[in-house]
C-alpha atoms as a PDB file:
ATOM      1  CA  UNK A   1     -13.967  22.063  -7.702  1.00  0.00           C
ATOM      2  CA  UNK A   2     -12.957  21.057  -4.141  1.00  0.00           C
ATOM      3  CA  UNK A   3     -15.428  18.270  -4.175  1.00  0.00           C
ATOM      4  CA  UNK A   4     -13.798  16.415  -7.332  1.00  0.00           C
ATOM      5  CA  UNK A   5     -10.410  16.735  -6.106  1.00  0.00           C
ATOM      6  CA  UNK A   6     -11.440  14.996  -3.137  1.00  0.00           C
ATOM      7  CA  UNK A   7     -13.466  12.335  -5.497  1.00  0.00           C
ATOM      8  CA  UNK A   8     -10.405  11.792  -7.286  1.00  0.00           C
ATOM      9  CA  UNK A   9      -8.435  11.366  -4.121  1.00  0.00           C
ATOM     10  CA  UNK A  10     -10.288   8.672  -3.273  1.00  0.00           C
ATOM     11  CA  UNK A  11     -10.280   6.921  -5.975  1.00  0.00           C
ATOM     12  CA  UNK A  12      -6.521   6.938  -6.502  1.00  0.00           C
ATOM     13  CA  UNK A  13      -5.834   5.911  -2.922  1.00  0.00           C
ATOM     14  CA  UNK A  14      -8.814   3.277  -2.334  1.00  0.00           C
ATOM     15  CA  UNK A  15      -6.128   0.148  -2.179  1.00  0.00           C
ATOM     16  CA  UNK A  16      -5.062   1.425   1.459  1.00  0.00           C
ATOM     17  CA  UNK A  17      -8.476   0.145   2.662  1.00  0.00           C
ATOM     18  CA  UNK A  18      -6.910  -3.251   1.886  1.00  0.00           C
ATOM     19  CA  UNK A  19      -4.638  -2.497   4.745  1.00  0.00           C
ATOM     20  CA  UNK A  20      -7.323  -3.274   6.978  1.00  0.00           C
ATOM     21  CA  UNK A  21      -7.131  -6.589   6.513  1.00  0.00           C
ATOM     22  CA  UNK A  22      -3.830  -7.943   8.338  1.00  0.00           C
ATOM     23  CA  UNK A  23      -4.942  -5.594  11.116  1.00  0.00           C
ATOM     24  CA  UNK A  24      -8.286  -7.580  11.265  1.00  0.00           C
ATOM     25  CA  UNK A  25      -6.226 -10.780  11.484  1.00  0.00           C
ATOM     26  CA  UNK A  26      -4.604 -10.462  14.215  1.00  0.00           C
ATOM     27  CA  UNK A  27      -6.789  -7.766  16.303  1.00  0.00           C
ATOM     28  CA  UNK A  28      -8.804 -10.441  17.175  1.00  0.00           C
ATOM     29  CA  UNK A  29      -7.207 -12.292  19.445  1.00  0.00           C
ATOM     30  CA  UNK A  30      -9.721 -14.968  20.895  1.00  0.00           C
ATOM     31  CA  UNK A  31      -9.493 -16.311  17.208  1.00  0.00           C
ATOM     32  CA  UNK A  32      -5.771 -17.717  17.114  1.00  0.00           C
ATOM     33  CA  UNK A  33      -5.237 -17.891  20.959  1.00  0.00           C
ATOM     34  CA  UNK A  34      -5.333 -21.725  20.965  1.00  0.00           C
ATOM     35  CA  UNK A  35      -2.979 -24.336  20.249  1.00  0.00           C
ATOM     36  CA  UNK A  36      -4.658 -26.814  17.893  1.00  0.00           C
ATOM     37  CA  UNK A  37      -4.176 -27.563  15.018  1.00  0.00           C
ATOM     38  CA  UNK A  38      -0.598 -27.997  15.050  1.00  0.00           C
ATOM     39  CA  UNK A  39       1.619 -27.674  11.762  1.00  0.00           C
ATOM     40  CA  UNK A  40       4.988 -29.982  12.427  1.00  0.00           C
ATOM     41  CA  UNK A  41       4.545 -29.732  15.986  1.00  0.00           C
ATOM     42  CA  UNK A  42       4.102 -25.652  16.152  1.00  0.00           C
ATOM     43  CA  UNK A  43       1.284 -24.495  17.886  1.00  0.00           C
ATOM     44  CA  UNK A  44      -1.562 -22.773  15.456  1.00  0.00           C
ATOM     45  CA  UNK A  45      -0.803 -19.399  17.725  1.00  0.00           C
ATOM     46  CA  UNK A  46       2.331 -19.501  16.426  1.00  0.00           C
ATOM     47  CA  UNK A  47       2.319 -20.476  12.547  1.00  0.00           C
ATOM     48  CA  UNK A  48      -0.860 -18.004  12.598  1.00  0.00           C
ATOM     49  CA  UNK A  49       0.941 -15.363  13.119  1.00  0.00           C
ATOM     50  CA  UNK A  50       3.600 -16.014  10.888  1.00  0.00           C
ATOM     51  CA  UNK A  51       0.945 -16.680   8.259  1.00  0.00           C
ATOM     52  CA  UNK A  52      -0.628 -12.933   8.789  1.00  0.00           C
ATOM     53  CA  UNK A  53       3.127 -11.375   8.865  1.00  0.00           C
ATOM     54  CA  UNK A  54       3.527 -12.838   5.238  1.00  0.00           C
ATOM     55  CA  UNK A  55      -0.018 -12.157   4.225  1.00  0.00           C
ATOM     56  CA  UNK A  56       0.501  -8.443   5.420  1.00  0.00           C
ATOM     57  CA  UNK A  57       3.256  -8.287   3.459  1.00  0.00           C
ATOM     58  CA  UNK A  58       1.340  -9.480   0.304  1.00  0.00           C
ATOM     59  CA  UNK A  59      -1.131  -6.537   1.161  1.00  0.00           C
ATOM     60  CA  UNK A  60       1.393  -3.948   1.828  1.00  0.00           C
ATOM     61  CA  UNK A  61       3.197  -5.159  -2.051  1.00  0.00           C
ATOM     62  CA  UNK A  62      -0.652  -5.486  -3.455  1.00  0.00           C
ATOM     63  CA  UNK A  63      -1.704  -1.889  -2.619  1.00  0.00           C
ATOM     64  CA  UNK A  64       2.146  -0.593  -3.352  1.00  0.00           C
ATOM     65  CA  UNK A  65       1.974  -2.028  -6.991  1.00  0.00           C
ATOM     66  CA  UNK A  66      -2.141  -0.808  -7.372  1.00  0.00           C
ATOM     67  CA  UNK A  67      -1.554   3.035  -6.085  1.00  0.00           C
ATOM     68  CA  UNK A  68       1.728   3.055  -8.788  1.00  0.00           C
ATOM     69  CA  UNK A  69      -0.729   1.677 -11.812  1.00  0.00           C
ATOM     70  CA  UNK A  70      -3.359   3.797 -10.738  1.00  0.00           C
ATOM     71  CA  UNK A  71      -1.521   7.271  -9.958  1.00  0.00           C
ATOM     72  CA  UNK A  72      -0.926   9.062 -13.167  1.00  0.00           C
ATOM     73  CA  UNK A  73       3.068   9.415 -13.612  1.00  0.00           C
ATOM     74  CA  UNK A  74       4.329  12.648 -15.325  1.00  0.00           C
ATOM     75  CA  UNK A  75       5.784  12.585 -18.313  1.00  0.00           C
ATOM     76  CA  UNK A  76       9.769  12.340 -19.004  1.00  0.00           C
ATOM     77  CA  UNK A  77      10.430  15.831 -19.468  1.00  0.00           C
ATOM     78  CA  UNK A  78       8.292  17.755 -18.207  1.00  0.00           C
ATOM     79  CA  UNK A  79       8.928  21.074 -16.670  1.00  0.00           C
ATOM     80  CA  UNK A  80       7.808  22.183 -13.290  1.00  0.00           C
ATOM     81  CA  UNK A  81       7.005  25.485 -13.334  1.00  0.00           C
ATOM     82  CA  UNK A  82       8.279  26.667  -9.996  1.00  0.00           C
ATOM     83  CA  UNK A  83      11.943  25.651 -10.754  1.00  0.00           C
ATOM     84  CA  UNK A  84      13.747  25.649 -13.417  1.00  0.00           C
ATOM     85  CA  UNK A  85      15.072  22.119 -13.822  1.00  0.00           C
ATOM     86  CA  UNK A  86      12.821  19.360 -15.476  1.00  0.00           C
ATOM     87  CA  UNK A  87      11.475  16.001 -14.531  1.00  0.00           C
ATOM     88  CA  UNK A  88      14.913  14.795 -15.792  1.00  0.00           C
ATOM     89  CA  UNK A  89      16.431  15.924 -13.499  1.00  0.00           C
ATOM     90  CA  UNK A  90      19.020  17.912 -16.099  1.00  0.00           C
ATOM     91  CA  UNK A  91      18.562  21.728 -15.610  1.00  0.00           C
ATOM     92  CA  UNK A  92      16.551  23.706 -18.495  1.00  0.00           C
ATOM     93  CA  UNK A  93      15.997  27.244 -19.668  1.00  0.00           C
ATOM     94  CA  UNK A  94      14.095  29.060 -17.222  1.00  0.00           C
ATOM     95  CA  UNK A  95      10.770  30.002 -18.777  1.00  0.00           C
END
């Protein structure tokens, strides 16, 4: 039982992996520490950088929007059964 609820934990959550990738742009320095091409007169260094900040960002939305269509949501109503108010929010009989 333990093993498929750690199958199915990986599977919902594989998009973080994707997170590796702005790390891998800019962990490696040697690659963007130079200052050709320019774009506009700014140093590659610089508009590199810039370039992985908004890529990252891309990422970060990417795997934000993937883990909410993958996750299963629960339903509109629903009852938890340690308390006694619903997924509403609006408190319920107390089964």
């Amino acid at each position: 039982m333990a093993s498929k609820d750690v199958k199915r934990g990986l599977a919902c959550h594989w998009p973080r992996f994707l997170l590796i990738i702005p790390f891998l742009l800019v962990a490696w320095v040697p690659f963007y520490n130079r200052l050709e091409p320019t774009l506009g007169d700014i140093p590659f260094f610089y508009w590199y950088q810039l370039a992985a900040i908004l890529l990252g960002a891309g990422v970060a939305i990417t795997v934000y929007l993937l883990e909410e269509w993958i996750t299963p949501t629960t339903e509109q109503g629903s009852t938890d059964p340690d308390s006694g108010i619903d997924a509403s929010g609006t408190p319920g009989d107390i089964l």
